[in-house]
Protein backbone atom coordinates (compact mmCIF):
# COMPACT_ATOMS: atom_id res chain seq x y z
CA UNK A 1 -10.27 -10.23 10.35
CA UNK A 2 -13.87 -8.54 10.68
CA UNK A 3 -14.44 -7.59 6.46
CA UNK A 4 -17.02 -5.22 8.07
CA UNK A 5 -15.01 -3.34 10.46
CA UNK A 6 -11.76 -2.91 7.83
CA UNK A 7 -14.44 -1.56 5.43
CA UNK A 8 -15.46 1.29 7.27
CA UNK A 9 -11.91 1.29 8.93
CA UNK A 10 -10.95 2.18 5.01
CA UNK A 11 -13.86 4.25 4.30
CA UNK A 12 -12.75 6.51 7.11
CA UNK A 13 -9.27 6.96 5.20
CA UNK A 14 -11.33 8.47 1.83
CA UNK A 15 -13.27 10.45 4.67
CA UNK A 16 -10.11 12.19 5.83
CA UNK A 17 -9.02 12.64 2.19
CA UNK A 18 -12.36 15.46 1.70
CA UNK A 19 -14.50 12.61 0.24
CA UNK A 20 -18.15 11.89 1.26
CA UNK A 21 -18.07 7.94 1.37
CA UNK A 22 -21.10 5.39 0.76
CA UNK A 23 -20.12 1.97 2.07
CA UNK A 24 -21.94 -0.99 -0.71
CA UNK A 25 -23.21 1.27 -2.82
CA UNK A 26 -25.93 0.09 -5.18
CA UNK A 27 -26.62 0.60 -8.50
CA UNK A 28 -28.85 3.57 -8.84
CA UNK A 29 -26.14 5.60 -6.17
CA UNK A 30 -23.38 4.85 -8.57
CA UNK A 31 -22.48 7.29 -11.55
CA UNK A 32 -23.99 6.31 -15.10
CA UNK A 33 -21.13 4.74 -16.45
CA UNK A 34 -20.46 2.01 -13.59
CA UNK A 35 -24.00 0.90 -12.97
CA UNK A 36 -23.37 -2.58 -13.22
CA UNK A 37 -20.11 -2.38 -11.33
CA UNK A 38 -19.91 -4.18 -7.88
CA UNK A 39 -17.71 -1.93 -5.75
CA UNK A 40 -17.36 -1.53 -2.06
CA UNK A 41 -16.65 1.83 -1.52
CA UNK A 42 -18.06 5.01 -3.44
CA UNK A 43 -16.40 8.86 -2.84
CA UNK A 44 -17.40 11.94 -4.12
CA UNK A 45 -15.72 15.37 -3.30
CA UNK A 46 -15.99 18.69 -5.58
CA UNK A 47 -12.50 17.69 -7.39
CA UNK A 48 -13.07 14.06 -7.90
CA UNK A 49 -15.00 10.61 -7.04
CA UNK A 50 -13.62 7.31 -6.79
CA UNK A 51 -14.84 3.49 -7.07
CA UNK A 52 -13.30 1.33 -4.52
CA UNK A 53 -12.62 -2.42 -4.96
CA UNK A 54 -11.71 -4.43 -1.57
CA UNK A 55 -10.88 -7.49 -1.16
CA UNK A 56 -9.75 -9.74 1.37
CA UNK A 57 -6.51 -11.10 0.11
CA UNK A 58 -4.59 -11.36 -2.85
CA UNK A 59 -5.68 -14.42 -4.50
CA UNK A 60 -9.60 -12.83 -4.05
CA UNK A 61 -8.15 -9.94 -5.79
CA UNK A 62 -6.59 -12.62 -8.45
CA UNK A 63 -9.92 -13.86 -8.92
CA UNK A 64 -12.04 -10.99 -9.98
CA UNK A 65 -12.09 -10.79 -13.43
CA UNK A 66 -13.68 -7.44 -13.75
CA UNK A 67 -11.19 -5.52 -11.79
CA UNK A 68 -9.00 -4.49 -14.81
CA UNK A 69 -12.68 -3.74 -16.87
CA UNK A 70 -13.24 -1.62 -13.83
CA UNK A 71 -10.54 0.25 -14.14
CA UNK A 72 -10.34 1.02 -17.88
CA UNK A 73 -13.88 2.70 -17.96
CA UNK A 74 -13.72 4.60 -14.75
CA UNK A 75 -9.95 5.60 -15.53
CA UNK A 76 -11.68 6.96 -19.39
CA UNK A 77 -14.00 9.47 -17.06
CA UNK A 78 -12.90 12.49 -16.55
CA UNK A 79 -13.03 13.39 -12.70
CA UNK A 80 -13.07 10.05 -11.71
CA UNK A 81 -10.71 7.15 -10.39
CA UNK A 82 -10.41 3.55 -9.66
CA UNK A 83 -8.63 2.24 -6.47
CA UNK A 84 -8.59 -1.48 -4.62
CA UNK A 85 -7.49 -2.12 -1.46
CA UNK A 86 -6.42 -5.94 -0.25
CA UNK A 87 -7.25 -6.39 3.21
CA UNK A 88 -4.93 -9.90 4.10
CA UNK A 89 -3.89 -9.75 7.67
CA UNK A 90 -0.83 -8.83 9.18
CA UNK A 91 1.25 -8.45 12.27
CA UNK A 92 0.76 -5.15 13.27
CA UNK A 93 4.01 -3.15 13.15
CA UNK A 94 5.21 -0.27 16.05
CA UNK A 95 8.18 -0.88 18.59
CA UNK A 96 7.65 -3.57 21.17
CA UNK A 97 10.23 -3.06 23.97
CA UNK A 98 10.90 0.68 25.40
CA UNK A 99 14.19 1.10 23.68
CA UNK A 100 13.13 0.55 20.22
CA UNK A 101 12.72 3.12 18.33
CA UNK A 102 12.10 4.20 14.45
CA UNK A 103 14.60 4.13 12.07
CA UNK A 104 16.30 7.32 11.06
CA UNK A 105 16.61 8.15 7.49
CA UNK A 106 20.42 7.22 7.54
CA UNK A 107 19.26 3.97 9.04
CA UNK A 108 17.12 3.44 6.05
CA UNK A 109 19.63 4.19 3.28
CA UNK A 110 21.93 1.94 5.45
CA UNK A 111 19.54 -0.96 5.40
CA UNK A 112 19.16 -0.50 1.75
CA UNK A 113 22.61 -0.13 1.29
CA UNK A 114 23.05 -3.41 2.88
CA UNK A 115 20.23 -5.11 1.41
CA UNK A 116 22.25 -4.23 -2.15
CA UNK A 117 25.98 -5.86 -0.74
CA UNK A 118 23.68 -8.88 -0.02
CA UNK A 119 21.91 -8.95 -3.54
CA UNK A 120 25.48 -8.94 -5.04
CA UNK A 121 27.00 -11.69 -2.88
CA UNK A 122 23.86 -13.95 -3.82
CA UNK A 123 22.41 -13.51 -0.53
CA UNK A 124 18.98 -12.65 -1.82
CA UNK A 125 16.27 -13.76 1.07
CA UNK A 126 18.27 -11.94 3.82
CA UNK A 127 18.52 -8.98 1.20
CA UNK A 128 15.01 -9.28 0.96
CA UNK A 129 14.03 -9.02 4.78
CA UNK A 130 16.50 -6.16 5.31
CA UNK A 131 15.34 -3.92 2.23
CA UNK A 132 11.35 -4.27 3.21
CA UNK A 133 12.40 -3.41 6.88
CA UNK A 134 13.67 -0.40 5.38
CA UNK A 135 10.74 0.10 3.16
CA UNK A 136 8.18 -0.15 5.98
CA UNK A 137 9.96 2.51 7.60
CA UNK A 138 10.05 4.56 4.77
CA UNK A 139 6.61 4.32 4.27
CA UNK A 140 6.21 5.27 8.02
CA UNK A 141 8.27 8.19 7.03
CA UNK A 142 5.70 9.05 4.01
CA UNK A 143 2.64 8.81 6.09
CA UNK A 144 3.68 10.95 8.80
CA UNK A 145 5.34 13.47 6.71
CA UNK A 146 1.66 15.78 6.09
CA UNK A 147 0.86 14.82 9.70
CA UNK A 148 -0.69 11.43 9.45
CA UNK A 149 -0.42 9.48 12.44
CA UNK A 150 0.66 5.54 11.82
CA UNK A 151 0.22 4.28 15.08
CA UNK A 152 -0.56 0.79 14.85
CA UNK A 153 -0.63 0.75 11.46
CA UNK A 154 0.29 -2.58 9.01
CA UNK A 155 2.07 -3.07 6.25
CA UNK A 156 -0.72 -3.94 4.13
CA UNK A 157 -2.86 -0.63 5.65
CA UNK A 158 0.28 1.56 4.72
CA UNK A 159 0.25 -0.02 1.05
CA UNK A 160 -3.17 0.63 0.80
CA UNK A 161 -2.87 4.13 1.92
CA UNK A 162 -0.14 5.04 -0.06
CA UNK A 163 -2.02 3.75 -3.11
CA UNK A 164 -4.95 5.25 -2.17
CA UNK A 165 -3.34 8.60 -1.77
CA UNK A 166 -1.33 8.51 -5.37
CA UNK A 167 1.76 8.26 -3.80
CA UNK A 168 2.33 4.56 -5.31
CA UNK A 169 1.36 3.36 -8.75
CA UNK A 170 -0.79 0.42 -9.79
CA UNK A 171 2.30 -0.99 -10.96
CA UNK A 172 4.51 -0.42 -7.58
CA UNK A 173 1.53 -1.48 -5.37
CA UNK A 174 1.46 -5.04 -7.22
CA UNK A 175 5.16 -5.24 -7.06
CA UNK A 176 5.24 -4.17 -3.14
CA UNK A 177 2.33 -6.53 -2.74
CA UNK A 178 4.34 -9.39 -3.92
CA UNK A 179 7.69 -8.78 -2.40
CA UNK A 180 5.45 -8.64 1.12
CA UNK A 181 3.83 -11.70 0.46
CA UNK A 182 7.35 -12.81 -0.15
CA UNK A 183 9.21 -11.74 2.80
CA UNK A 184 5.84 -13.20 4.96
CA UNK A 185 6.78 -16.82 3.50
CA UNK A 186 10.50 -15.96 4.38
CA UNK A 187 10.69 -15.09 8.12
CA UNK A 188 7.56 -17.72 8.38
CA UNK A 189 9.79 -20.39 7.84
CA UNK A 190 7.92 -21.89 4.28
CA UNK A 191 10.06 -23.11 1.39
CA UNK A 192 9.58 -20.56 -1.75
CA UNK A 193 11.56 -20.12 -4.93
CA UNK A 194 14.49 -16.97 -4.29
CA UNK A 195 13.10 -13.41 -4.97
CA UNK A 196 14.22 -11.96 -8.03
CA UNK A 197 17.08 -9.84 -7.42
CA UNK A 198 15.56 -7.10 -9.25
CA UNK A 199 12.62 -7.21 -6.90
CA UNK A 200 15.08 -6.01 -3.78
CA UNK A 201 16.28 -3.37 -6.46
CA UNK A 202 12.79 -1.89 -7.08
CA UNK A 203 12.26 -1.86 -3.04
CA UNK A 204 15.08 0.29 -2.96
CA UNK A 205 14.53 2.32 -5.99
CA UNK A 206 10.87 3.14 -3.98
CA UNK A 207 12.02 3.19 -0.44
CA UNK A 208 14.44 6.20 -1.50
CA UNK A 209 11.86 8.36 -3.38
CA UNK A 210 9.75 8.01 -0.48
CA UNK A 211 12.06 9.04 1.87
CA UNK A 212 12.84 12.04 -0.72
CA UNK A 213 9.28 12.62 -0.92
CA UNK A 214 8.57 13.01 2.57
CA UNK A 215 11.56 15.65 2.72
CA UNK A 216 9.80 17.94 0.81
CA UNK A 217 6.25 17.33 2.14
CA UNK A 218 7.60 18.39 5.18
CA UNK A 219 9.47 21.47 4.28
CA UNK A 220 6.87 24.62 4.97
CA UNK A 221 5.12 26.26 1.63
């Protein structure tokens, strides 16, 4: 992974989103209150700025202890927001024989529906791979729904985005984080301890409000 390229690859995203974007900023560009902050990303539109922290993986993430500071003193400003994006590598998603094709939203309350039967006969890995296949096309489903385009997109890029774009909360973008690094370990073949059942429960519980969510971002105003 080029950090570099990803950065401006994500700056580009705030871009699109109205905001005028300094890459690194230092010190004297940021606002009063997060002078000594060490951020990545800066945005500032007529609504709202934000402070961006990225990171290449999760346990980098884990690491920085000022994250959570970050966030309590920018989140206190009115007019102004904290995000963080985790860059960690991924196979890209997108069909890769002609006849594939994207999952319908029946498909996806299928899956989930099947994911559940699995929780409840203790079959909670394979529940877990079937309920994020859903999710992922959920989130598909999300991003497209106000005309984004997710061609080529990742998992990890989608989560970001979604985040990003207030659609998922600090709280469901942890969760999601873990249950992907989860279901890598899984269909990697690596020995890990069972996913919570109540983790394939919250992938559903999300997977169907963003399906419902991109029902009525696509219905006309």
């Amino acid at each position: 992974m080029n950090f570099e390229q990803e950065l401006e690859r994500l700056g580009h995203l705030y871009t699109d989103r109205g905001f005028q974007v300094t890459l690194r900023p230092k010190p004297e560009e940021l606002p009063v209150f997060a002078r000594d902050f060490k951020v990545e990303i800066m945005g500032k539109r007529p609504d709202q700025g934000v402070l961006v922290s990225v990171k290449k993986n999760r346990t980098e993430a884990a690491a920085d202890s000022n994250m959570p500071r970050y966030a309590e003193i920018t989140g206190a400003q009115p007019g102004w927001r904290y995000d963080f994006a985790v860059l960690e590598g991924d196979d890209p998603t997108g069909p890769r024989r002609a006849e594939a094709r994207e999952f319908s939203e029946e498909d996806i309350d299928r899956a989930m529906e099947e994911a559940e039967q699995m929780v409840r006969a203790g079959l909670i890995r394979p529940a877990m791979i079937t309920a994020w296949a859903g999710l992922e096309a959920a989130m598909r489903t999300r991003l497209r729904a106000p005309g984004e385009s997710t061609e080529g997109s990742t998992p990890r890029v989608m989560l970001n985005e979604l985040y990003s774009s207030g659609i998922l909360s600090v709280s469901e973008f942890h969760q999601l984080g873990l249950a992907f690094q989860l279901r890598n370990e899984i269909i990697h073949g690596f020995s890990s301890p069972a996913p919570d059942p109540h983790l394939v429960e919250s992938l559903s519980e999300i997977t169907r409000r963003l399906v419902a969510e991109s029902e009525r971002a696509e219905q006309p105003a």
